[in-house]
Protein backbone atom coordinates (compact mmCIF):
# COMPACT_ATOMS: atom_id res chain seq x y z
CA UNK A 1 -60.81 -90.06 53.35
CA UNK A 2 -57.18 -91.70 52.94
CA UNK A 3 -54.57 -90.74 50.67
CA UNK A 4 -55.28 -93.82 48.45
CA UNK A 5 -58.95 -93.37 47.91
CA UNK A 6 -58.17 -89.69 47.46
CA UNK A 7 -55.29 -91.03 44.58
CA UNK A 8 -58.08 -93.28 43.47
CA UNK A 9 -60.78 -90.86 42.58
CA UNK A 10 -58.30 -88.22 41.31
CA UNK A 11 -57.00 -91.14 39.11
CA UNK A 12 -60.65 -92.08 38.37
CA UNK A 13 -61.78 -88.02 37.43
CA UNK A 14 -58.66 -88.01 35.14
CA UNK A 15 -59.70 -90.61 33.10
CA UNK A 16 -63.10 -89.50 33.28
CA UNK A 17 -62.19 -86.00 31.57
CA UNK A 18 -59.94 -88.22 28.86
CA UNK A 19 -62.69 -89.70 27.78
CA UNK A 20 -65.48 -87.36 27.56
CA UNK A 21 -62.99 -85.90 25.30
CA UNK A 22 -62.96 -88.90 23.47
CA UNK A 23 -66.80 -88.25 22.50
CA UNK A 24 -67.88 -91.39 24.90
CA UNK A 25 -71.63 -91.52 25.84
CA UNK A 26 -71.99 -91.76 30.24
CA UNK A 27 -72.65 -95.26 29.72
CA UNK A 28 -69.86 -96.12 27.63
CA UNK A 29 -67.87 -94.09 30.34
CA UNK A 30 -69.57 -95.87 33.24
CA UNK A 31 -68.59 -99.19 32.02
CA UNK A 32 -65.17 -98.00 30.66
CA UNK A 33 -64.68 -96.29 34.59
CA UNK A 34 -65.54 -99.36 36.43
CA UNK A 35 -63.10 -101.75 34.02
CA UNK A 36 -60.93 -99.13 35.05
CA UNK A 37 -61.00 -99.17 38.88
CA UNK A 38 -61.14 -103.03 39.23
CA UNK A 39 -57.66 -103.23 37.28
CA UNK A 40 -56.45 -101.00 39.82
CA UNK A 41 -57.95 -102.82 42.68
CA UNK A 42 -56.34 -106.08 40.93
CA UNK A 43 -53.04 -104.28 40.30
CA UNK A 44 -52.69 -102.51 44.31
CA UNK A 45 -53.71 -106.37 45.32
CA UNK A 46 -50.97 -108.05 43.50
CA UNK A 47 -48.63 -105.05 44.67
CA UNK A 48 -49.72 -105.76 48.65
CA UNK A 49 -48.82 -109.13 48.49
């Protein structure tokens, strides 16, 4: 693997752990998780171009 999808999934595991702490059910986390990694996708897009 890169050292970006490496940063990604750490980034991903973090806020993972955050919110199981929060109490959130897997699906709540599964949808909050994937919110989460498209805003980064949109936000390393914008930073590319």
């Amino acid at each position: 693997m890169t050292q970006p999808e490496l940063e990604l999934i750490m980034l991903v595991e973090n806020r993972d752990v955050l919110l199981i702490g929060q109490g959130k059910d897997y699906a709540t986390r599964k949808q909050a998780l994937n919110a989460y990694v498209q805003a980064l996708r949109t936000k390393q897009l914008r930073g590319a171009a």
